[in-house]
Protein backbone atom coordinates (compact mmCIF):
# COMPACT_ATOMS: atom_id res chain seq x y z
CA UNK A 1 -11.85 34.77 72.60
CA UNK A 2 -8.20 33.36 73.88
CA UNK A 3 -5.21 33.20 72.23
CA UNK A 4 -2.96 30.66 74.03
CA UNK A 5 0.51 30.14 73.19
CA UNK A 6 3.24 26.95 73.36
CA UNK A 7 6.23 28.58 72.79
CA UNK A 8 8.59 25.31 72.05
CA UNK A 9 12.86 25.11 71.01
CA UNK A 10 11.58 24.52 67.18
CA UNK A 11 8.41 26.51 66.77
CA UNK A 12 5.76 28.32 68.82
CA UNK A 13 2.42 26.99 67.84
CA UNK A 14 -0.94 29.26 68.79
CA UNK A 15 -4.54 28.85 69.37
CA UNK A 16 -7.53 30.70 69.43
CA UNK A 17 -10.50 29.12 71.17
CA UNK A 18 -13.80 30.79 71.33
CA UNK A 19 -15.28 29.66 74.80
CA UNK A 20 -14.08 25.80 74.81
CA UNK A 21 -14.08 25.26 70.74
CA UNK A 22 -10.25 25.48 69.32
CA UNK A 23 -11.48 27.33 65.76
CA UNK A 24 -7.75 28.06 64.11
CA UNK A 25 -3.62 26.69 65.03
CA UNK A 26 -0.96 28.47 63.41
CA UNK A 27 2.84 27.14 63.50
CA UNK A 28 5.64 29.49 62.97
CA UNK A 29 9.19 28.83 63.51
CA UNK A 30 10.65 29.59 67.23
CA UNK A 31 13.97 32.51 66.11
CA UNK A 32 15.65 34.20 68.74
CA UNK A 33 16.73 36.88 66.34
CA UNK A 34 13.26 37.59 65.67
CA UNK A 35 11.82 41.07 67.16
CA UNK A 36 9.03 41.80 68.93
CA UNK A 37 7.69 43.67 66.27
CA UNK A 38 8.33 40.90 63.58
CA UNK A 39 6.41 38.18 65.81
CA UNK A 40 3.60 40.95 66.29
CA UNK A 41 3.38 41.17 62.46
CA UNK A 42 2.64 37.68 62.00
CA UNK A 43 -0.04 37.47 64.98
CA UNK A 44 -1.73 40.34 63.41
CA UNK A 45 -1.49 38.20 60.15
CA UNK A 46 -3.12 35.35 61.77
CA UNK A 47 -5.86 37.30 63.25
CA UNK A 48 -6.58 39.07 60.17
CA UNK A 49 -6.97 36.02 57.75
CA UNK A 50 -9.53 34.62 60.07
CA UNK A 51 -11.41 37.97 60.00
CA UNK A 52 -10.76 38.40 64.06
CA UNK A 53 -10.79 42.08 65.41
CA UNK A 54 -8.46 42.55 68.48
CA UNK A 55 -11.04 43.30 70.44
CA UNK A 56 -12.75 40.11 70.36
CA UNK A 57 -9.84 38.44 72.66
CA UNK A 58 -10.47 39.00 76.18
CA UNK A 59 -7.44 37.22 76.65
CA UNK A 60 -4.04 34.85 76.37
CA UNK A 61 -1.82 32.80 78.23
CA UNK A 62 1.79 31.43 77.11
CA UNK A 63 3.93 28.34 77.76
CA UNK A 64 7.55 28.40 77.09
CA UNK A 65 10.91 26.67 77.40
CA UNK A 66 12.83 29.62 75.66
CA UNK A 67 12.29 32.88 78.36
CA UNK A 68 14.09 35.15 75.47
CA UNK A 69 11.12 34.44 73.19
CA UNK A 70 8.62 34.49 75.63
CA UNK A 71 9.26 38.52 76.63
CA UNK A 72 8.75 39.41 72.90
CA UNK A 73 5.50 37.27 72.15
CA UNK A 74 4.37 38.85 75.13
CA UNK A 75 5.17 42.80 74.03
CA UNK A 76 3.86 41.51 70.63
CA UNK A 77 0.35 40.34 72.48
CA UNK A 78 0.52 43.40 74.63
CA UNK A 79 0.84 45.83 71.47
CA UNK A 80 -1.12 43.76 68.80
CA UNK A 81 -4.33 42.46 70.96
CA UNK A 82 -4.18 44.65 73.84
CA UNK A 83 -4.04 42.54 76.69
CA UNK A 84 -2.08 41.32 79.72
CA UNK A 85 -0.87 37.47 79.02
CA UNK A 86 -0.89 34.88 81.45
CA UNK A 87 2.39 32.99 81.85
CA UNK A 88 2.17 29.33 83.18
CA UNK A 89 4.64 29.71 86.13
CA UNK A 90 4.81 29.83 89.48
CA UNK A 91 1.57 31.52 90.84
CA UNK A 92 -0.69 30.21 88.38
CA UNK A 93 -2.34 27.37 89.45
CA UNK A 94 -2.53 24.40 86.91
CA UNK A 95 -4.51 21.77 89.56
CA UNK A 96 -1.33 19.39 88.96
CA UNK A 97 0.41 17.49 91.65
CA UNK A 98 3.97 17.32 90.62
CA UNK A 99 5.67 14.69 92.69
CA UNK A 100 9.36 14.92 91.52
CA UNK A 101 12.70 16.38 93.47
CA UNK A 102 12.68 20.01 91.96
CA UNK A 103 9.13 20.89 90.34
CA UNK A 104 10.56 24.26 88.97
CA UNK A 105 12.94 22.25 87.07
CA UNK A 106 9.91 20.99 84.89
CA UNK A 107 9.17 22.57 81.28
CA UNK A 108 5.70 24.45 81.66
CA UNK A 109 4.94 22.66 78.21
CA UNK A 110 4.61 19.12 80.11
CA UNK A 111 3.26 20.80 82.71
CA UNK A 112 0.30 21.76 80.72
CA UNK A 113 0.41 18.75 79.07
CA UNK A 114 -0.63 16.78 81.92
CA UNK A 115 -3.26 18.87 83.03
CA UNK A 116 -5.16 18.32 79.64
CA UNK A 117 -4.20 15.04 79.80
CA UNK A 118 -5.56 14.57 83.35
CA UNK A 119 -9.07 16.42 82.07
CA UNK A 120 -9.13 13.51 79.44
CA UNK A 121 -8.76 10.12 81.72
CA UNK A 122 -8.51 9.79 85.62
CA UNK A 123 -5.96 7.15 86.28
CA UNK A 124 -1.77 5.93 85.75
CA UNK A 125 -0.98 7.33 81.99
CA UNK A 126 1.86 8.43 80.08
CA UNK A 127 2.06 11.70 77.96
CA UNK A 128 4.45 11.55 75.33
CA UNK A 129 5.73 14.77 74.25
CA UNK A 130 7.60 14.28 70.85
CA UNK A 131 9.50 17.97 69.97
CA UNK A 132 13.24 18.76 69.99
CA UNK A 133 13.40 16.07 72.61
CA UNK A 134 11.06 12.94 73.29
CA UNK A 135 9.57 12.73 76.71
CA UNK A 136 7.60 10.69 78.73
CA UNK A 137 5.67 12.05 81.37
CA UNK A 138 4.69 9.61 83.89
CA UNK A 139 1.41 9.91 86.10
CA UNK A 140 0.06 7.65 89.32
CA UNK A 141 -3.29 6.70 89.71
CA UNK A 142 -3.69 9.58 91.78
CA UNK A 143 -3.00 11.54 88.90
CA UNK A 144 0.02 12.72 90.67
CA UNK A 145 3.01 13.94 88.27
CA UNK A 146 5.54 11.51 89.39
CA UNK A 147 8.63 12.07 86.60
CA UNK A 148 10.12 12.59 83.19
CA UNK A 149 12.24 10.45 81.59
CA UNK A 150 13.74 12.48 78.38
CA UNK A 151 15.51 11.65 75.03
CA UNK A 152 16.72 13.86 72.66
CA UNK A 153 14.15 13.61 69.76
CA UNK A 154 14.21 12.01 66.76
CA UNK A 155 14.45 14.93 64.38
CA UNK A 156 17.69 15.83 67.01
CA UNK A 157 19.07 12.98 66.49
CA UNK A 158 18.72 12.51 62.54
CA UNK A 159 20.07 16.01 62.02
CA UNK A 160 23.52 14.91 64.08
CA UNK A 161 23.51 11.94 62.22
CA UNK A 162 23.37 13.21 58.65
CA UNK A 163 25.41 16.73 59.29
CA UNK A 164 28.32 14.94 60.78
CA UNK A 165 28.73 11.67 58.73
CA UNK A 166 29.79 12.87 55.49
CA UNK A 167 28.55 9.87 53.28
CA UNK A 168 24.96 9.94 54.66
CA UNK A 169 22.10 12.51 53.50
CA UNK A 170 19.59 13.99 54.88
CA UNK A 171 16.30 11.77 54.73
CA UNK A 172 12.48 11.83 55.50
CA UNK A 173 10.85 10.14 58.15
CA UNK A 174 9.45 7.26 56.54
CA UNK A 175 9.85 3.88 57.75
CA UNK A 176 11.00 1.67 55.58
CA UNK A 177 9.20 -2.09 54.93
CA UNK A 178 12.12 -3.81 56.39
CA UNK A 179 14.40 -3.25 59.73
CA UNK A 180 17.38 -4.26 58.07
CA UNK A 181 18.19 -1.41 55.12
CA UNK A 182 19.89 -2.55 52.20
CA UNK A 183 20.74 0.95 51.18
CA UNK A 184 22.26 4.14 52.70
CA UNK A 185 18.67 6.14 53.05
CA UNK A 186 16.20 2.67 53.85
CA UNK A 187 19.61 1.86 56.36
CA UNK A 188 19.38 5.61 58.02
CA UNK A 189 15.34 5.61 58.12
CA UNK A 190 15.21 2.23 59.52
CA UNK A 191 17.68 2.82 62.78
CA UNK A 192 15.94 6.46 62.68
CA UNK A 193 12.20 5.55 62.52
CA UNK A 194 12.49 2.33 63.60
CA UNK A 195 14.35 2.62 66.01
CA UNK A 196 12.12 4.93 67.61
CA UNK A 197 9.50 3.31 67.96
CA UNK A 198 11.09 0.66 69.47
CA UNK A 199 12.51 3.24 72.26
CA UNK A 200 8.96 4.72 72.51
CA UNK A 201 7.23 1.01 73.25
CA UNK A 202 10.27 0.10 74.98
CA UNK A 203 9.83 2.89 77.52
CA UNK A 204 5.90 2.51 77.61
CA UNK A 205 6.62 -1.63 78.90
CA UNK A 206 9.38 -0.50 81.24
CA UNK A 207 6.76 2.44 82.94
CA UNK A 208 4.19 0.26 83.15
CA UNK A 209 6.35 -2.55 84.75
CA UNK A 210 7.39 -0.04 87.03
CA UNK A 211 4.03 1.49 87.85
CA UNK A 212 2.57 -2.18 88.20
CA UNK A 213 -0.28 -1.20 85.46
CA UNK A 214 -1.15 -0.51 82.60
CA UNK A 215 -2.02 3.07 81.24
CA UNK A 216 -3.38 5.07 79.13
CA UNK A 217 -1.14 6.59 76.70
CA UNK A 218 -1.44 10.06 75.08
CA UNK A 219 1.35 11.19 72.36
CA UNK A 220 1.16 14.92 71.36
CA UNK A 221 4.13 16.85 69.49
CA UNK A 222 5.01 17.33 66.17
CA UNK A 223 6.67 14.18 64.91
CA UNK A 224 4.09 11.95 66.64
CA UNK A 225 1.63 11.91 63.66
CA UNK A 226 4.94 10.35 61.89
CA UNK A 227 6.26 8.13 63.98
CA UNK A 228 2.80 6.91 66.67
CA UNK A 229 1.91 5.06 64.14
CA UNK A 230 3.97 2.36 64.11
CA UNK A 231 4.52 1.82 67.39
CA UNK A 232 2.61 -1.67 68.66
CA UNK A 233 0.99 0.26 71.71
CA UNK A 234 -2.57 1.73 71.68
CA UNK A 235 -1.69 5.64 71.98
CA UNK A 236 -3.81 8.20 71.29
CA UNK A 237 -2.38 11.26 69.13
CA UNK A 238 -3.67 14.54 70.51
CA UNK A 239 -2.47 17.35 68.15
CA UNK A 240 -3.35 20.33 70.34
CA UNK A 241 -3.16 18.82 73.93
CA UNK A 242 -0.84 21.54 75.21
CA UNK A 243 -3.64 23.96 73.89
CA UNK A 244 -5.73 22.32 75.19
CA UNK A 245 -4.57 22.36 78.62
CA UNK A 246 -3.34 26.08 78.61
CA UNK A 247 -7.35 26.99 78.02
CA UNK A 248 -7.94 24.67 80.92
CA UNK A 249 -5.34 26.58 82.80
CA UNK A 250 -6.37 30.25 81.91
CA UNK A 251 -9.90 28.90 83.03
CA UNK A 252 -9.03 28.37 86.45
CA UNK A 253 -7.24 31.18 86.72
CA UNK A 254 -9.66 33.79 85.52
CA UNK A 255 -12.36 34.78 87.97
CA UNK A 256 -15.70 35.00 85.85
């Protein structure tokens, strides 16, 4: 078995795949204060509900944006399943040609999201990564990595909103029948949701007038089962595509 990793701002969401089938995701919140030892409690939690003995996992590999984290889910994989985890960096090969100034500059989370995404559909597409920020990665029809637009993401921007407007509460993300609210929380989940969208199809038309095509359009994340579904563009909402990818990634890396 694997255990992969996608070790985000917000949370850190795992995997365990047996050969190619995902069988269980757990989310748990992304702390910096947390210990090794706490985050090795819950693995061992997760592991244990599903009736999985450490030695079934002949390994794991990790994505992160937060490198603090990322030594202590390590030392907590080290000590809880005993084994060495991969870390999607430089020297593991991913089989993606990244086509922008500085390539180290790009999260290994998008990275691996275009490799799964690539596995899915040859040709130009956009990957829409919807987390503490909103991104749109952008690949050729050479399925070349070609560049990242990025805005700070919706959940981002509702908490600034509410938390420094005095007169305005915190709301769900739930779009409201009408653009134009007639209320303080139909008002704020109208520019919030709404508004969006609107960015997200906006974005998709301006890529593809820039690519000169159209493409096929992947949204993964966890806001985009909340917010994809308004949005007038076919995109397809793929849950675990960072998963995904990091099993596609360990794969090549892993002489059998």
């Amino acid at each position: 078995m694997l255990l992969t990793a996608d070790i985000g701002n917000t949370n850190i969401k795992f995997g365990i795949f047996n050969g190619r089938e995902l069988m269980r995701t757990l989310t748990i919140s992304c702390n910096k204060a947390k210990t090794a030892d706490e985050y090795g409690v819950e693995l061992y939690s997760l592991i244990r509900v599903m009736g999985i003995h450490r030695d079934d996992f002949d390994g794991c590999i990790i994505s992160s944006v937060v490198p603090l984290v990322t030594t202590r889910i390590e030392d907590a994989v080290r000590d809880i399943l005993g084994v060495e985890p991969m870390i999607v960096g430089p020297g593991v090969k991913t089989g993606l040609n990244i086509r922008i100034e500085d390539p180290s500059t790009l999260g290994a989370d998008l990275v691996v999201a275009c490799v799964a995404a690539n596995a899915l559909k040859k040709g130009p597409k956009i990957v829409i990564s919807m987390g503490t920020a909103t991104a749109w990665c952008v690949i050729d029809g050479s399925n070349s990595m070609i560049g990242v637009p990025i805005a700070p993401g919706v959940a981002v921007s509702l908490e600034a909103l509410t938390k420094n407007t005095a007169l305005l509460q915190s709301v769900a993300f739930k779009a409201p029948s009408s653009v134009i609210g007639k209320n303080t929380d139909k008002s704020i989940r109208a520019g919030v949701v709404w508004g969006t969208v609107c960015m997200i199809d906006g974005m998709i038309d301006r890529i593809e007038k820039e690519l000169g095509t159209e493409c096929t359009v992947f949204a993964t994340g966890g806001l985009a089962q909340k917010i994809i579904r308004y949005c007038e563009h076919d995109i397809e909402i793929r849950e675990n595509l960072i998963l995904e990818g990091l099993r596609l990634i360990y794969e090549r890396n892993v002489k059998r």
